[in-house]
C-alpha atoms as a PDB file:
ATOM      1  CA  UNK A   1     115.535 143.518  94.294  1.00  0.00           C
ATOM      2  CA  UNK A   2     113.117 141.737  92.369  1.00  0.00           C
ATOM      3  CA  UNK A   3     109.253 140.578  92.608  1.00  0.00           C
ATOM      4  CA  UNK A   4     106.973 138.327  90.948  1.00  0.00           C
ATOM      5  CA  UNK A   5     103.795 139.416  89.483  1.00  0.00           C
ATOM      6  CA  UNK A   6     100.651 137.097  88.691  1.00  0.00           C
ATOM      7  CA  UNK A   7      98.765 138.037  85.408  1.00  0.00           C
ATOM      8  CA  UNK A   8      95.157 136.754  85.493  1.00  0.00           C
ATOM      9  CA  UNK A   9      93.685 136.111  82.097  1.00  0.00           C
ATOM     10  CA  UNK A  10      90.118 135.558  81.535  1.00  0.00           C
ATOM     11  CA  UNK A  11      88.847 132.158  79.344  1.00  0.00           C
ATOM     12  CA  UNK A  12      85.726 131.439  77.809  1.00  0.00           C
ATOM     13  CA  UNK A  13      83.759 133.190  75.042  1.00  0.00           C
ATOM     14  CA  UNK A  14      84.376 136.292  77.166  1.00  0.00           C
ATOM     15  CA  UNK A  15      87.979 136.170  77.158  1.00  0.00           C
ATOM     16  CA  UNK A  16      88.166 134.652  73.274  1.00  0.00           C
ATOM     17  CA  UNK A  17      86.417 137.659  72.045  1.00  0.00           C
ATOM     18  CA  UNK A  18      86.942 140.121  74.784  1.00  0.00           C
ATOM     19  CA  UNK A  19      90.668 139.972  76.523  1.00  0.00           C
ATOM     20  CA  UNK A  20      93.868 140.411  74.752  1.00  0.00           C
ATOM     21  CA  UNK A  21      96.506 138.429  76.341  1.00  0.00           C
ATOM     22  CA  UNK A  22      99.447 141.007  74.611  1.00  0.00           C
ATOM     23  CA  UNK A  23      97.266 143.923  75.625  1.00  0.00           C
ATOM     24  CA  UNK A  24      96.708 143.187  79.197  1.00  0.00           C
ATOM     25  CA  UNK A  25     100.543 141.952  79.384  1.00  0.00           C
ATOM     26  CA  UNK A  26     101.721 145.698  78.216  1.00  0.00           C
ATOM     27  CA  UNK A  27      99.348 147.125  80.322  1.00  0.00           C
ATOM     28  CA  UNK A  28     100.681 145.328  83.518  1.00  0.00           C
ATOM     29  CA  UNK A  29     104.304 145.789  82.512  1.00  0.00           C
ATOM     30  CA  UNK A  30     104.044 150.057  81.315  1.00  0.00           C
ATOM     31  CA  UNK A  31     102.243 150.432  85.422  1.00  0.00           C
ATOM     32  CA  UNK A  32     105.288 148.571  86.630  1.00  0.00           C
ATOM     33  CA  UNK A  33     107.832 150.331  84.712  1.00  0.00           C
ATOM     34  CA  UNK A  34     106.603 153.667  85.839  1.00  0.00           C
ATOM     35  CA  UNK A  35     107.127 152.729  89.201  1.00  0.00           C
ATOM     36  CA  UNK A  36     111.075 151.553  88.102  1.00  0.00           C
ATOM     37  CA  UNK A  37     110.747 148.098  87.699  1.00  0.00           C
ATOM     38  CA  UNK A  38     112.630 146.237  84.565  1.00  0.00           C
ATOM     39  CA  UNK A  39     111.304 143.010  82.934  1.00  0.00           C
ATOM     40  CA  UNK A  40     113.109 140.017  83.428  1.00  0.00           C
ATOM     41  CA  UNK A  41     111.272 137.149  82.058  1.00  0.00           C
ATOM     42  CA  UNK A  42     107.573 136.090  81.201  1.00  0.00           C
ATOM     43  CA  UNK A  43     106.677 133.010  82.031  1.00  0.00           C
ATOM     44  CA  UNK A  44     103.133 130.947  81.274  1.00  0.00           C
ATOM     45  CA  UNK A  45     101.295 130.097  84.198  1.00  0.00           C
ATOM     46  CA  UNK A  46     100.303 126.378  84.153  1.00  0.00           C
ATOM     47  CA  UNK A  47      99.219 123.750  86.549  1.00  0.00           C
ATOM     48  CA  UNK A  48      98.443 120.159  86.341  1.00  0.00           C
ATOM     49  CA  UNK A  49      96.023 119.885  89.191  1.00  0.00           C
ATOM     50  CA  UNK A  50      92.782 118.148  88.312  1.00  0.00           C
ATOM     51  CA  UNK A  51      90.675 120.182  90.735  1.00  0.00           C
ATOM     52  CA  UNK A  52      91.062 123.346  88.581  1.00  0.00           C
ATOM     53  CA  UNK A  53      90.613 121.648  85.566  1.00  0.00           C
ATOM     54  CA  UNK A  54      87.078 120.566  86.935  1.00  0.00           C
ATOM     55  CA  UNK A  55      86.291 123.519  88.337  1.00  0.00           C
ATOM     56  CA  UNK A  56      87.176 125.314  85.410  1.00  0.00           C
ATOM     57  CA  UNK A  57      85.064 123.040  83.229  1.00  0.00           C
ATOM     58  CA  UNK A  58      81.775 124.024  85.917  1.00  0.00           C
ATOM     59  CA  UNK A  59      82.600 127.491  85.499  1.00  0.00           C
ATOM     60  CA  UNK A  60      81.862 127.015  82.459  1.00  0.00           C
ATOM     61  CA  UNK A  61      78.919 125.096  82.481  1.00  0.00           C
ATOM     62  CA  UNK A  62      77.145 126.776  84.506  1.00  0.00           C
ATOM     63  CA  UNK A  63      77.754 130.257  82.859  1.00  0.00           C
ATOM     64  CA  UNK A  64      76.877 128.877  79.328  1.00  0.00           C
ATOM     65  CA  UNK A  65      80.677 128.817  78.222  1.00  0.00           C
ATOM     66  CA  UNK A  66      80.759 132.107  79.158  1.00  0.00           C
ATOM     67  CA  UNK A  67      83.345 132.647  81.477  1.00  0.00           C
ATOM     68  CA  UNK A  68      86.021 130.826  83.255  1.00  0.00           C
ATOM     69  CA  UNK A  69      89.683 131.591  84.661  1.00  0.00           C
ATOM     70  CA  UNK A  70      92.255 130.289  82.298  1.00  0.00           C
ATOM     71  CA  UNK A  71      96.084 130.146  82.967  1.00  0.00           C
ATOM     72  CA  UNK A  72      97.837 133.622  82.975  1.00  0.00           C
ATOM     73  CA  UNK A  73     101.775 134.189  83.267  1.00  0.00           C
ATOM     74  CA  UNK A  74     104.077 135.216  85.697  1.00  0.00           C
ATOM     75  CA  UNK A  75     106.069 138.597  85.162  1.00  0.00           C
ATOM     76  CA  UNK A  76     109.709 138.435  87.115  1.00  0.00           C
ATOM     77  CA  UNK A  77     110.819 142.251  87.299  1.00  0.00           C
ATOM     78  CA  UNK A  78     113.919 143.929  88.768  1.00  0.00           C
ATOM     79  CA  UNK A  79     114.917 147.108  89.956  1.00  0.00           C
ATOM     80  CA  UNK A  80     118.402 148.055  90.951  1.00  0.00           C
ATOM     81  CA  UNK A  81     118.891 148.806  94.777  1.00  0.00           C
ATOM     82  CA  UNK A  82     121.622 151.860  93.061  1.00  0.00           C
ATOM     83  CA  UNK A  83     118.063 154.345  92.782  1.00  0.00           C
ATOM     84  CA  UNK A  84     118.372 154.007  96.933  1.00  0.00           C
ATOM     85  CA  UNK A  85     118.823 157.073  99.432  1.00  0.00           C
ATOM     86  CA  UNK A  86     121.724 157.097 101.560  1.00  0.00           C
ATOM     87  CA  UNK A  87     119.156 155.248 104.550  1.00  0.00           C
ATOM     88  CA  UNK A  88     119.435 152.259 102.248  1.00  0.00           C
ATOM     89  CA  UNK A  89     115.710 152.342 101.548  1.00  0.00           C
ATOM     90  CA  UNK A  90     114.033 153.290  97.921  1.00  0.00           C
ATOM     91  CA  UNK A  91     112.402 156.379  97.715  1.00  0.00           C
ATOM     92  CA  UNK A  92     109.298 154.790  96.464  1.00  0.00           C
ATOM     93  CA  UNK A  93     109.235 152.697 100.024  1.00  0.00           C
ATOM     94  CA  UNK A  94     109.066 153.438 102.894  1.00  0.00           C
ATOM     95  CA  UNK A  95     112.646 153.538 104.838  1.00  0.00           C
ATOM     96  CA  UNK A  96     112.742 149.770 107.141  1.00  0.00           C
ATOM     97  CA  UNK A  97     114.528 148.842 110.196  1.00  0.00           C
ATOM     98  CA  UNK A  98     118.161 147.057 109.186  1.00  0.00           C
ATOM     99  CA  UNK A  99     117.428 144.302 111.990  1.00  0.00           C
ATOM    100  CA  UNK A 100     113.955 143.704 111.649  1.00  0.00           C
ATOM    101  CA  UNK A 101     112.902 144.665 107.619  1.00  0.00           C
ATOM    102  CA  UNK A 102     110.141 146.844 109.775  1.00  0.00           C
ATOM    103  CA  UNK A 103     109.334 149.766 108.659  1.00  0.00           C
ATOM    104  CA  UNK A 104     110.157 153.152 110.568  1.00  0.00           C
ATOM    105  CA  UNK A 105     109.890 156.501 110.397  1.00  0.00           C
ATOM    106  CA  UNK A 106     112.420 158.669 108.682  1.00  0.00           C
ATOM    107  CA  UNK A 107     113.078 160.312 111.873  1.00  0.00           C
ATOM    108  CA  UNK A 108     112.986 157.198 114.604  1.00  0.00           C
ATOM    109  CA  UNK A 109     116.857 156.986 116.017  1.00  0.00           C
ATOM    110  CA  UNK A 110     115.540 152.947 117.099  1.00  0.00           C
ATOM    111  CA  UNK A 111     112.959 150.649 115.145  1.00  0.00           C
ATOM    112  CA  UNK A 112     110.186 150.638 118.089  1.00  0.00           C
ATOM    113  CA  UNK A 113     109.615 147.087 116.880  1.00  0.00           C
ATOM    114  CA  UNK A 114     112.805 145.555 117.361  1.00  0.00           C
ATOM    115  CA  UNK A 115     114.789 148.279 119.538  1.00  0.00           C
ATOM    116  CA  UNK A 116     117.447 148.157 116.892  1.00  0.00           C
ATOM    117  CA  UNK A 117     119.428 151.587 116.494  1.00  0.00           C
ATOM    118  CA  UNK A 118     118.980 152.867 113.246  1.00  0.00           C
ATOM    119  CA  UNK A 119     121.868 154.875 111.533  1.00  0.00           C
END
C-alpha cells in the first residue's frame, strides 16, 4: 500500500529566516513512520503555472515580502500489507468491505452498504 503526502513550505522573509525545509521534512516523515509507513522517495514540488507565480508575487506584495507559499515536496511512503490481521484489513484501519472498499464493523456478517458477505 502506499500514499502520497504534500509538504507545504513557507517562502518569504518568514520562511528564509523562520522554516527549515530538512526540519519540517523529518518532522513529517518520524509522524509517518510511527504510524508504519517507510519512505520511498522525495520529490520537489514544482509547477509552471503562471497564475501561482502571480499570485505568489501579490502575496508578497501585499505582506511586505513577508510571506508567501513557495513549492514544497511530495513524500511517496509504503507500508507492507504483511502487518495485516487475518480480515485482510491493517490494524491501524478500520476493517473494509472486500466488494465495496466500505468500511464495516468488525462484527457485520454483510457490508450494509453493498450487501456483500463478509468472511
Amino acid at each position: 500500500m502506499n500514499k502520497i503526502v504534500n509538504v507545504e513550505m513557507t517562502g518569504g522573509l518568514i520562511g528564509l529566516f523562520m522554516h527549515e525545509p530538512a526540519s519540517k521534512l523529518s518532522q513529517v516523515i518520524a509522524r509517518h513512520n510511527q504510524e508504519g509507513w517507510k519512505v520511498v522517495q522525495v520529490i520537489p514540488s514544482s509547477s509552471g503555472n503562471i497564475l501561482l507565480i502571480v499570485r505568489r508575487i501579490l502575496f508578497l506584495i501585499l505582506t511586505l515580502l513577508l510571506y508567501t507559499t513557495a513549492n514544497g515536496y511530495y513524500i511517496v511512503f509504503e507500508r507492507s500489507d504483511s502487518i495485516s490481521m487475518s480480515s485482510g484489513s491493517s490494524p491501524l484501519l478500520p476493517p473494509t468491505c472486500t466488494s465495496c472498499g466500505k468500511p464495516v464493523n468488525p462484527e457485520d456478517k454483510f457490508c450494509q452498504h453493498c450487501g456483500n458477505k463478509q468472511s
